[in-house]
Protein backbone atom coordinates (compact mmCIF):
# COMPACT_ATOMS: atom_id res chain seq x y z
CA UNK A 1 155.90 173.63 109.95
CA UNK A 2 153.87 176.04 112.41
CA UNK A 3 150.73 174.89 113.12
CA UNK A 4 147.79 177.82 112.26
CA UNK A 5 144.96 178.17 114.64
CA UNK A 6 141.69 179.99 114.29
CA UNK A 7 140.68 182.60 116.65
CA UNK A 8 138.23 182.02 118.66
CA UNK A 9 136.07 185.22 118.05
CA UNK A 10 137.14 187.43 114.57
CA UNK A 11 138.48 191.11 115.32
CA UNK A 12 135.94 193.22 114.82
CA UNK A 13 136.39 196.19 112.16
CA UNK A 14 136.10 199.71 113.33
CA UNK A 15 133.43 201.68 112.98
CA UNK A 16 133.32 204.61 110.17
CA UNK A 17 134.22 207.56 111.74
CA UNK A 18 132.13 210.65 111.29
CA UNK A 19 134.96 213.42 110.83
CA UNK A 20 138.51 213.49 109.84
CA UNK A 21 139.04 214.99 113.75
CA UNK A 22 137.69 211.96 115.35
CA UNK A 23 140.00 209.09 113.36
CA UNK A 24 142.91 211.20 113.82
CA UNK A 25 141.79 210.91 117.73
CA UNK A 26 141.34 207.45 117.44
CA UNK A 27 144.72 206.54 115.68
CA UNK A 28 146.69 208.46 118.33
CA UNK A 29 145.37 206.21 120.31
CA UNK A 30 144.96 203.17 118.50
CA UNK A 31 147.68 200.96 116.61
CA UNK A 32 146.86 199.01 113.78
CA UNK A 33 148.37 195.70 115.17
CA UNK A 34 146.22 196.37 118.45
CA UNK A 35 144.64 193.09 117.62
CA UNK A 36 147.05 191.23 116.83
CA UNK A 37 148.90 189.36 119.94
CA UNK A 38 151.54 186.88 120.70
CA UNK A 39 150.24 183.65 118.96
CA UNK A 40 148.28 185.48 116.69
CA UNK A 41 149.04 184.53 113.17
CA UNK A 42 149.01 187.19 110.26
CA UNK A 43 148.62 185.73 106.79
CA UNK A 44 149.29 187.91 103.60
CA UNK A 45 148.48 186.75 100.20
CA UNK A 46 151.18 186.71 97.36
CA UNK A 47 149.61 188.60 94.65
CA UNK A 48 151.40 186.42 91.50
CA UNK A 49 150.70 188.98 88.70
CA UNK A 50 152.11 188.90 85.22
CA UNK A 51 154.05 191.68 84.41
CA UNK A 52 152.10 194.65 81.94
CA UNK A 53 152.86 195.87 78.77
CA UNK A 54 151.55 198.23 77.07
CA UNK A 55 150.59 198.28 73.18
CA UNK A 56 149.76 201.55 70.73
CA UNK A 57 146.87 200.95 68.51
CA UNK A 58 145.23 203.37 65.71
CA UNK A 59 141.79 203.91 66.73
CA UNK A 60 140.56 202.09 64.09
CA UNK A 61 142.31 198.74 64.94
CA UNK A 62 141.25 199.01 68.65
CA UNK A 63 137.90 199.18 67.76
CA UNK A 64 138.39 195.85 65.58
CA UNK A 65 139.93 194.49 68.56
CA UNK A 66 137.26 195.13 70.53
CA UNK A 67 134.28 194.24 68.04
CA UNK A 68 135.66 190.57 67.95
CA UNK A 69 136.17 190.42 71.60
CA UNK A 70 132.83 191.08 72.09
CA UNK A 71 131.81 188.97 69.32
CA UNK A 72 133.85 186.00 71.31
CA UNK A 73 132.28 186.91 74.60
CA UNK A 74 135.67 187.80 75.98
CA UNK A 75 137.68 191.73 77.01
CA UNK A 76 140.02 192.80 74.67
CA UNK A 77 143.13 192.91 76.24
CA UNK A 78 142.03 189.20 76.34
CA UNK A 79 141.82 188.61 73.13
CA UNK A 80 144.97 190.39 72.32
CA UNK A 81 146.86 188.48 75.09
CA UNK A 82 145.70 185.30 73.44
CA UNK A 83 146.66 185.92 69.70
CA UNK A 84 149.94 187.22 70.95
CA UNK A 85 150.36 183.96 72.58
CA UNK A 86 148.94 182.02 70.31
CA UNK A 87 151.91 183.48 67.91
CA UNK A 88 154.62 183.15 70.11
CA UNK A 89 153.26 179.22 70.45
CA UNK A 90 153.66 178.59 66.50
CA UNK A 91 157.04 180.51 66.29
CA UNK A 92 158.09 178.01 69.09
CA UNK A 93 156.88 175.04 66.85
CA UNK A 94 158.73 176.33 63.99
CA UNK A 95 161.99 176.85 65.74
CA UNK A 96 161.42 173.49 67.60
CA UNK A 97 161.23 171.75 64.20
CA UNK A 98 163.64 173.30 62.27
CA UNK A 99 165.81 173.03 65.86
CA UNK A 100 166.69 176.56 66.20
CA UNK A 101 166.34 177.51 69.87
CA UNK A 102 164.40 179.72 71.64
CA UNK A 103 165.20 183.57 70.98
């Protein structure tokens, strides 16, 4: 396992640039990675995101949606996310019990 060391002193961010002329003078330049030396270690972070998918409402439902949200102190899309998985939870049971299987 590599051992991770702090720097010493932080890398300072650049300063905003007044025109569009002067950072294109400073990049040609400048690399991004002038920083960064042998030694140096660059961490990333692993964005773990669930996957989207998107739902059609009438108006008229979404605004139901989003009075009992509100109601529960929560977003919508919360809310929605939870009763769809609170569903998918009981069909589990059911299928569990009677021993059918996932789908």
């Amino acid at each position: 396992m590599t051992k991770i060391e702090k720097r010493q002193e932080a890398i300072k961010p650049i300063a905003p640039f007044t025109t569009i002329e002067e950072e294109a003078e400073y990049w040609d330049t400048h690399s991004v990675v002038d920083e960064i030396n042998q030694g140096t270690t660059a961490g990333f972070h692993l964005n773990r995101k669930s996957g989207t998918l998107t739902i059609r409402f009438q108006p008229e439902h979404i605004q139901r949606i989003r009075e009992e949200a509100n109601q529960q102190g929560i977003g919508p899309t919360t809310l929605a996310r939870m009763w769809i998985l609170e569903h998918m939870q009981e069909i589990e049971k059911k299928e569990a019990h009677t021993g059918r299987g996932s789908r």
